[in-house]
N, C-alpha and C. Protein backbone atom coordinates (compact mmCIF):
# COMPACT_ATOMS: atom_id res chain seq x y z
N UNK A 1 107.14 124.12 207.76
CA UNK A 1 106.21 123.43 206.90
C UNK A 1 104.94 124.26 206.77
N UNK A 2 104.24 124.28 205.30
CA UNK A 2 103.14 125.13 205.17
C UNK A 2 102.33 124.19 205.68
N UNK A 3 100.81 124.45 205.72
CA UNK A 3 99.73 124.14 205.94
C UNK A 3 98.80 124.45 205.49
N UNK A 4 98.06 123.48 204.62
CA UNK A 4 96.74 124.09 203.87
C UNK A 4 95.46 123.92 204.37
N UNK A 5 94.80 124.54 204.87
CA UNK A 5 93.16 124.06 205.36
C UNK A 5 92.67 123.61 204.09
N UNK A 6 92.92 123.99 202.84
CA UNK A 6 91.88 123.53 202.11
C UNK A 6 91.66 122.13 201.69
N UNK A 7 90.36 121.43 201.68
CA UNK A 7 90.30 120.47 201.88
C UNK A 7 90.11 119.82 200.05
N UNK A 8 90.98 118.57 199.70
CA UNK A 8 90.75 118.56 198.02
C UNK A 8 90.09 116.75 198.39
N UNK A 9 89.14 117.11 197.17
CA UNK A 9 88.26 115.86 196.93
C UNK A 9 88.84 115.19 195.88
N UNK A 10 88.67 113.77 195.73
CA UNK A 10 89.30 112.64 194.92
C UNK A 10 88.05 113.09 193.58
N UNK A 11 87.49 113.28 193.88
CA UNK A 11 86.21 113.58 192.33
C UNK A 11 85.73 115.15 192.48
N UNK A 12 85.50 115.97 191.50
CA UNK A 12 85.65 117.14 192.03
C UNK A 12 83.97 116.78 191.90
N UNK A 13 83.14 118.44 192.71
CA UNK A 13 81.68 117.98 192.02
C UNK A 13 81.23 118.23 190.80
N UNK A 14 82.31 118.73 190.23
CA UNK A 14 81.81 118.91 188.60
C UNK A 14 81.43 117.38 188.15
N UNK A 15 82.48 116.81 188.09
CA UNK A 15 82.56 115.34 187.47
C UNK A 15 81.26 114.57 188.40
N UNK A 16 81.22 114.82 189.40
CA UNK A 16 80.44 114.06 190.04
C UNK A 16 78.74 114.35 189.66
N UNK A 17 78.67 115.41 189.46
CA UNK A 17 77.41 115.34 188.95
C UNK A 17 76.98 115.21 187.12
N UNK A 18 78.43 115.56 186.52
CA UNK A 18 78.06 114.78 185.58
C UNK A 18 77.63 112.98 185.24
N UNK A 19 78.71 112.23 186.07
CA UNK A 19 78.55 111.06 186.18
C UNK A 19 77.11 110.37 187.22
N UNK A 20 76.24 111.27 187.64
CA UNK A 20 75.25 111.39 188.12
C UNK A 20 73.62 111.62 187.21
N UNK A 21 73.91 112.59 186.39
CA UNK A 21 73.23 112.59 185.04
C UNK A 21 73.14 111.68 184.58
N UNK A 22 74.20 111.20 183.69
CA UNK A 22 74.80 109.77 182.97
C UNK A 22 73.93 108.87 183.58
N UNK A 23 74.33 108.21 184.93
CA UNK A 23 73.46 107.21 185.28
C UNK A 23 72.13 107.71 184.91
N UNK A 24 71.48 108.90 185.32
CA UNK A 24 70.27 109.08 185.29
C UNK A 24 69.41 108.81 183.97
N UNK A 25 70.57 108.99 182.94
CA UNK A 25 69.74 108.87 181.34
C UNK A 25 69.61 107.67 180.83
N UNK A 26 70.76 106.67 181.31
CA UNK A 26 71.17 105.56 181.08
C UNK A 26 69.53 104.33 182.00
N UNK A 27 69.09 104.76 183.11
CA UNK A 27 68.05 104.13 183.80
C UNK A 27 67.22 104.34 183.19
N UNK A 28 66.94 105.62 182.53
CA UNK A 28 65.80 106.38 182.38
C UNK A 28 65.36 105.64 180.86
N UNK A 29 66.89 105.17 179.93
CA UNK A 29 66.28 104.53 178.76
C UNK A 29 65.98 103.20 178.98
N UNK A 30 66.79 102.62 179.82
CA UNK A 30 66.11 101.24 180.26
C UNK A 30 64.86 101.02 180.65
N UNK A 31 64.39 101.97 181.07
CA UNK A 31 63.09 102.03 181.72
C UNK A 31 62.12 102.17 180.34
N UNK A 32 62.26 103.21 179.72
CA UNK A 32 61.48 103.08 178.79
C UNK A 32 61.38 102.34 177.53
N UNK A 33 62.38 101.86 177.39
CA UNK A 33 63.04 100.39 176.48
C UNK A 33 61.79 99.68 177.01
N UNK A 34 61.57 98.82 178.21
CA UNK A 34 60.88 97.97 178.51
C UNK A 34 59.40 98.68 178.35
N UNK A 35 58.74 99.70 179.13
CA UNK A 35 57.56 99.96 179.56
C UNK A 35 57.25 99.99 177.40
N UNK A 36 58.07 100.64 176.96
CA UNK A 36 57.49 100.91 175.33
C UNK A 36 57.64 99.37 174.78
N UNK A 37 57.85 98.59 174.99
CA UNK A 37 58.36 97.13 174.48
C UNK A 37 59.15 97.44 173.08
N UNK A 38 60.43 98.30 173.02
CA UNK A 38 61.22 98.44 172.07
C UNK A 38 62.39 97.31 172.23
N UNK A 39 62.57 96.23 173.70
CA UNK A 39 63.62 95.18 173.55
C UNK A 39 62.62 94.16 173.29
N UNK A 40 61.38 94.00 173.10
CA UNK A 40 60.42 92.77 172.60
C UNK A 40 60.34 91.80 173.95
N UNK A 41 59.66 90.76 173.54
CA UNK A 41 59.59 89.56 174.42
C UNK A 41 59.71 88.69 174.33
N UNK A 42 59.41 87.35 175.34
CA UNK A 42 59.99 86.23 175.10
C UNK A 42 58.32 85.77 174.38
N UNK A 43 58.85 84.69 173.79
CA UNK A 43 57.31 84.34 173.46
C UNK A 43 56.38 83.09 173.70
N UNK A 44 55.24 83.46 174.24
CA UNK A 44 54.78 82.34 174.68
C UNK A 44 54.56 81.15 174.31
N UNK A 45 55.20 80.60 173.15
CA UNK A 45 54.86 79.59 172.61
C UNK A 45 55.43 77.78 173.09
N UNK A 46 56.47 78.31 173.62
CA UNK A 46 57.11 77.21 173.88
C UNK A 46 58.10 77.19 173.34
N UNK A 47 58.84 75.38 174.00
CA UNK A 47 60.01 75.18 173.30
C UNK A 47 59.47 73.78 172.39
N UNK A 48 59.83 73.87 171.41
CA UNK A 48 59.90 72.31 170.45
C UNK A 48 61.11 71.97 169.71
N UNK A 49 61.14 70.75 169.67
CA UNK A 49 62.38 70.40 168.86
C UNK A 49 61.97 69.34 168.05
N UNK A 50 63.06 69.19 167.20
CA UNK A 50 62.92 67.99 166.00
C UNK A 50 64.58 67.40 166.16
N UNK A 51 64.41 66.57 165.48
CA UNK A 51 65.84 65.31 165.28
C UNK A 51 65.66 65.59 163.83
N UNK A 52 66.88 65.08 163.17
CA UNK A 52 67.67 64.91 161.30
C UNK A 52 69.01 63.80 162.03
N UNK A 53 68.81 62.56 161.26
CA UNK A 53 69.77 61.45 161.04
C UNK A 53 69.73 61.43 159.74
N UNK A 54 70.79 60.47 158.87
CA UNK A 54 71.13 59.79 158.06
C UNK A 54 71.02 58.17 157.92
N UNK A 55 70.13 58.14 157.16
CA UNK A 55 69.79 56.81 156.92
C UNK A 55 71.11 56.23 155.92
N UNK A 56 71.01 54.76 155.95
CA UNK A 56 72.07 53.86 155.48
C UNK A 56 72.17 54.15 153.52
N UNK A 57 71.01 54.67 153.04
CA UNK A 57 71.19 54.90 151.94
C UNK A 57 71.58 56.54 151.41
N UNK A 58 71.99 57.50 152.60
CA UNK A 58 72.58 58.85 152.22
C UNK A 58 71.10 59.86 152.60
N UNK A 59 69.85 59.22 152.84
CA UNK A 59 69.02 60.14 152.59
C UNK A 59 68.81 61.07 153.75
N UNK A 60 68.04 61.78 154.25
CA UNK A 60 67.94 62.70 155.30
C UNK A 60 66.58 62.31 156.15
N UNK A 61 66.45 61.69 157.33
CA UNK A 61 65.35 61.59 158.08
C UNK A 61 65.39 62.78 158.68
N UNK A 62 63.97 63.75 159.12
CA UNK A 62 63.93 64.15 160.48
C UNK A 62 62.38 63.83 160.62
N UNK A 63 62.87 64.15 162.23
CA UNK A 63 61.56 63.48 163.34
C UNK A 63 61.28 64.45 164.39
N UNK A 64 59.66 65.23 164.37
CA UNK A 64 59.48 65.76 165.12
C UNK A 64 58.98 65.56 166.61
N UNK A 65 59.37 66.00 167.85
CA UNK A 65 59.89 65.39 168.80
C UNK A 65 58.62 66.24 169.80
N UNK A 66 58.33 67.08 169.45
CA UNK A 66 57.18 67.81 169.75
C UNK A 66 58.30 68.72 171.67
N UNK A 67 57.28 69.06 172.40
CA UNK A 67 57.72 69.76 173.61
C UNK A 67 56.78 70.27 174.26
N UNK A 68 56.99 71.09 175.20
CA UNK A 68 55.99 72.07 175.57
C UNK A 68 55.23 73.09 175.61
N UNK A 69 55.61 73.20 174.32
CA UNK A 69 54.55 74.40 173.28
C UNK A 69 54.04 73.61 171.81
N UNK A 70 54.06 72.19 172.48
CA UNK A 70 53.27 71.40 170.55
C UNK A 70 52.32 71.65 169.85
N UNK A 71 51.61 71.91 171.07
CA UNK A 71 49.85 72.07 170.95
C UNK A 71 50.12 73.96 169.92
N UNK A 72 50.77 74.71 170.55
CA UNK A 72 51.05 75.43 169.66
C UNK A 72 50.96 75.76 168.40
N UNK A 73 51.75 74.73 167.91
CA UNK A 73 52.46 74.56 166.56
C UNK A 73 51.36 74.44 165.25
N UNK A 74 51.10 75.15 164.25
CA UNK A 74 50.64 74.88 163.28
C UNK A 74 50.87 74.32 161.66
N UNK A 75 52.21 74.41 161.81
CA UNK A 75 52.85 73.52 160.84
C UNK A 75 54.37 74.05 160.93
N UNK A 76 55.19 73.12 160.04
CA UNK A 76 56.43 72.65 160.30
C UNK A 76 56.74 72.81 158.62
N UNK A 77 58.14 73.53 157.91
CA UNK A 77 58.79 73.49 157.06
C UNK A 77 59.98 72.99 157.57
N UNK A 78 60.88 72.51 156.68
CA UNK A 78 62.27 71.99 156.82
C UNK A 78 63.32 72.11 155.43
N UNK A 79 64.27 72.26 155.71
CA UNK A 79 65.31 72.37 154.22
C UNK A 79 66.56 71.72 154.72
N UNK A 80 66.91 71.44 153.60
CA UNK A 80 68.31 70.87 153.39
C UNK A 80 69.01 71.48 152.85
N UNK A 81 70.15 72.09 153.42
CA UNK A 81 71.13 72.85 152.61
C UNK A 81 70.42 74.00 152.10
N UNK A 82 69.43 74.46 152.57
CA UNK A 82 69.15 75.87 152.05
C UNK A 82 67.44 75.65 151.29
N UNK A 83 67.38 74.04 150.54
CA UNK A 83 66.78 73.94 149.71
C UNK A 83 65.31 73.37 150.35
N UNK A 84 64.32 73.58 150.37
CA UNK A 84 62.84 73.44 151.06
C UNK A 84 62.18 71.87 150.59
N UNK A 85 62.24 71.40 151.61
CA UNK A 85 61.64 70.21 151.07
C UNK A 85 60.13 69.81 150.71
N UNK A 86 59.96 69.12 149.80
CA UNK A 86 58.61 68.96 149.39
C UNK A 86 57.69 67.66 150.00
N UNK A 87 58.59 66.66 151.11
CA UNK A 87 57.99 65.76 151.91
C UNK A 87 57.35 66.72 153.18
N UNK A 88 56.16 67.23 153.14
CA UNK A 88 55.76 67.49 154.60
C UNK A 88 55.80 67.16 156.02
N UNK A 89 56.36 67.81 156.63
CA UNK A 89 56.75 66.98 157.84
C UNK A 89 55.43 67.79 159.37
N UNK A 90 54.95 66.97 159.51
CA UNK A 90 53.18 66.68 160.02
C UNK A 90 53.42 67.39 161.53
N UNK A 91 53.04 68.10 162.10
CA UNK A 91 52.94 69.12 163.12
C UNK A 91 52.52 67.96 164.33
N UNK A 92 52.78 66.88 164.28
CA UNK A 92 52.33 65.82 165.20
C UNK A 92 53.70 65.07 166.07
N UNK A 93 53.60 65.24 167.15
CA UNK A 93 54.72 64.66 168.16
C UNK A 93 55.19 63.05 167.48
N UNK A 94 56.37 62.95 166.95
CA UNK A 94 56.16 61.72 166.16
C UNK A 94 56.50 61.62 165.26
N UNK A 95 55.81 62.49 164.19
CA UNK A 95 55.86 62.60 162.44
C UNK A 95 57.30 62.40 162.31
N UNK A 96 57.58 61.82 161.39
CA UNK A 96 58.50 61.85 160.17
C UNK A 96 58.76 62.58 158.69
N UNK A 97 59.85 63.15 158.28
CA UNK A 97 59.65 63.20 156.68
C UNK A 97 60.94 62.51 156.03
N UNK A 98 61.12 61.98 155.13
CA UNK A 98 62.34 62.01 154.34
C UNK A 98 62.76 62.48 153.38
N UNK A 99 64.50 63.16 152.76
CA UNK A 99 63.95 63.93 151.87
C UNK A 99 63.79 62.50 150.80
N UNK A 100 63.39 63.03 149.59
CA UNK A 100 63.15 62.10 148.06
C UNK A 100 64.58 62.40 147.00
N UNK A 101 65.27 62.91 147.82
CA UNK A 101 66.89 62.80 146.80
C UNK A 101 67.88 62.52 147.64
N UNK A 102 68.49 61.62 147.33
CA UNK A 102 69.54 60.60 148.10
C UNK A 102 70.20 61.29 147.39
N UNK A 103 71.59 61.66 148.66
CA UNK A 103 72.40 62.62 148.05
C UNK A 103 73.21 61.37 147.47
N UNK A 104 74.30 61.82 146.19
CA UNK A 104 75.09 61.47 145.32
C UNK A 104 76.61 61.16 146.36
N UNK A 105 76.66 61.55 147.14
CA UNK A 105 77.93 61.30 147.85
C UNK A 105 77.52 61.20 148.89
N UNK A 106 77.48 60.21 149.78
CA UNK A 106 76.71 59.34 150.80
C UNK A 106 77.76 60.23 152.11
N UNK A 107 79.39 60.34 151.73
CA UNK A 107 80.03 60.77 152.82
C UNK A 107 79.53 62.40 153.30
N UNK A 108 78.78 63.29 152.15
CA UNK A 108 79.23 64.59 152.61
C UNK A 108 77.94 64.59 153.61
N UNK A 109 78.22 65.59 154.37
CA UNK A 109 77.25 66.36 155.34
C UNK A 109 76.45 67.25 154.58
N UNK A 110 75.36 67.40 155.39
CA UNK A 110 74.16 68.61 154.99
C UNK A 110 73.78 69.45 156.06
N UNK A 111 73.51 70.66 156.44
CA UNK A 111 72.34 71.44 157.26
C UNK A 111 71.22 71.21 156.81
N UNK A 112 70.73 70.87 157.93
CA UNK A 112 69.16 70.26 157.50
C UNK A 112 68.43 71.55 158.86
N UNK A 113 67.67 71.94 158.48
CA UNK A 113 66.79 73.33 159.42
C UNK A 113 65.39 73.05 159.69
N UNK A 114 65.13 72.81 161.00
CA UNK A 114 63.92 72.63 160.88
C UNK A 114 62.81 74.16 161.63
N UNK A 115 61.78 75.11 160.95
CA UNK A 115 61.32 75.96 161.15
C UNK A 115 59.80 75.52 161.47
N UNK A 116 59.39 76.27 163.05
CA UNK A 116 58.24 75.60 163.09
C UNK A 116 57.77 77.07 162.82
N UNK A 117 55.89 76.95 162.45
CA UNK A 117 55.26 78.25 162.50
C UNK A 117 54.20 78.16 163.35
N UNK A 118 53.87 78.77 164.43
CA UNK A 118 52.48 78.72 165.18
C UNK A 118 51.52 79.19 165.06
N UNK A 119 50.20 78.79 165.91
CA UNK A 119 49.14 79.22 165.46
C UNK A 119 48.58 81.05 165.45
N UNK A 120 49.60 81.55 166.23
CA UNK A 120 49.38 82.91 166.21
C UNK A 120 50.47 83.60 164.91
N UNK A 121 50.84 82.83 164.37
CA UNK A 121 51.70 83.68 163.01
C UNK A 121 52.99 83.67 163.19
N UNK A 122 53.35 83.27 164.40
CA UNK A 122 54.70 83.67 164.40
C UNK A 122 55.29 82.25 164.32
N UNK A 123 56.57 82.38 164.31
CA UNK A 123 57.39 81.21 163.76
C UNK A 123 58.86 81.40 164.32
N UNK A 124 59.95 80.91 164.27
CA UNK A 124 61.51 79.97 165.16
C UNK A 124 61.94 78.63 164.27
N UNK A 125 63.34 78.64 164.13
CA UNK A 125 63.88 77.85 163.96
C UNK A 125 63.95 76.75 165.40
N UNK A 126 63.43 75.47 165.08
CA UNK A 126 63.45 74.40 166.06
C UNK A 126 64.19 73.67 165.88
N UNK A 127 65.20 73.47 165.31
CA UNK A 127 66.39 72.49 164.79
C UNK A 127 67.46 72.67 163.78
N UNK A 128 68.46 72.99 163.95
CA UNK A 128 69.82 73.47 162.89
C UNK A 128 70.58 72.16 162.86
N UNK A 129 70.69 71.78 162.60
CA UNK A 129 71.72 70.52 162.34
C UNK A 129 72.81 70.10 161.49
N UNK A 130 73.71 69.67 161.68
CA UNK A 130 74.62 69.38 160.22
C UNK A 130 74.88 67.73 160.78
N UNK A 131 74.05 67.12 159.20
CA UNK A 131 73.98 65.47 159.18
C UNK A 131 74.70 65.01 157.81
């Protein structure tokens, strides 16, 4: 039987220091991803939500429910099906709007969206719904 002294590695060090690099570039963009704020942040505003029911005559209620970023909030748009409603719905824990067109077919459903905007400019969808 021969005998080999030489001793063989499961990873040679070629590979090994490539896969050593790799990690190194891979940390190195994470790192600067964050310190440059190129993945963004969360934002301080809070969370708020609103409610959308169906009233007995087809029409669309929603009700803003306010949260822990209300005080936040500087006003509130909402749409139906895409379309922007012209009842204002009041930046106040509480408020109501309804829309003013009772849909024609009482059975179908709608997406009703409710978008809040805050006092620093920025803005989030606070409610997606299908009523």
């Amino acid at each position: 039987m021969v005998q080999s002294n030489e001793h063989e590695d499961a990873v040679s060090s070629t590979v090994a220091t490539i896969l050593m690099v790799a990690l190194t570039v891979i940390l190195a963009a994470l790192v600067a991803s964050f310190s440059l704020g190129t993945l963004g942040g969360t934002p301080d505003n809070g969370i708020v939500g609103a409610k959308a029911v169906r009233t007995a005559e087809g029409a669309v209620l929603v009700t803003y429910v306010g949260g822990d970023g209300h005080d936040a909030v500087d006003h509130l748009n909402w749409t139906i099906d895409g379309t922007e409603q012209t009842d204002s719905l009041a930046a106040v824990v509480g408020a109501s709007a309804i829309n003013t067109t009772v849909s024609t077919d009482p059975g179908k459903r709608h997406r009703v969206m409710v978008m809040a905007t805050y006092s620093d400019g920025s803005s989030q969808v606070v409610m997606d719904a299908v009523v």
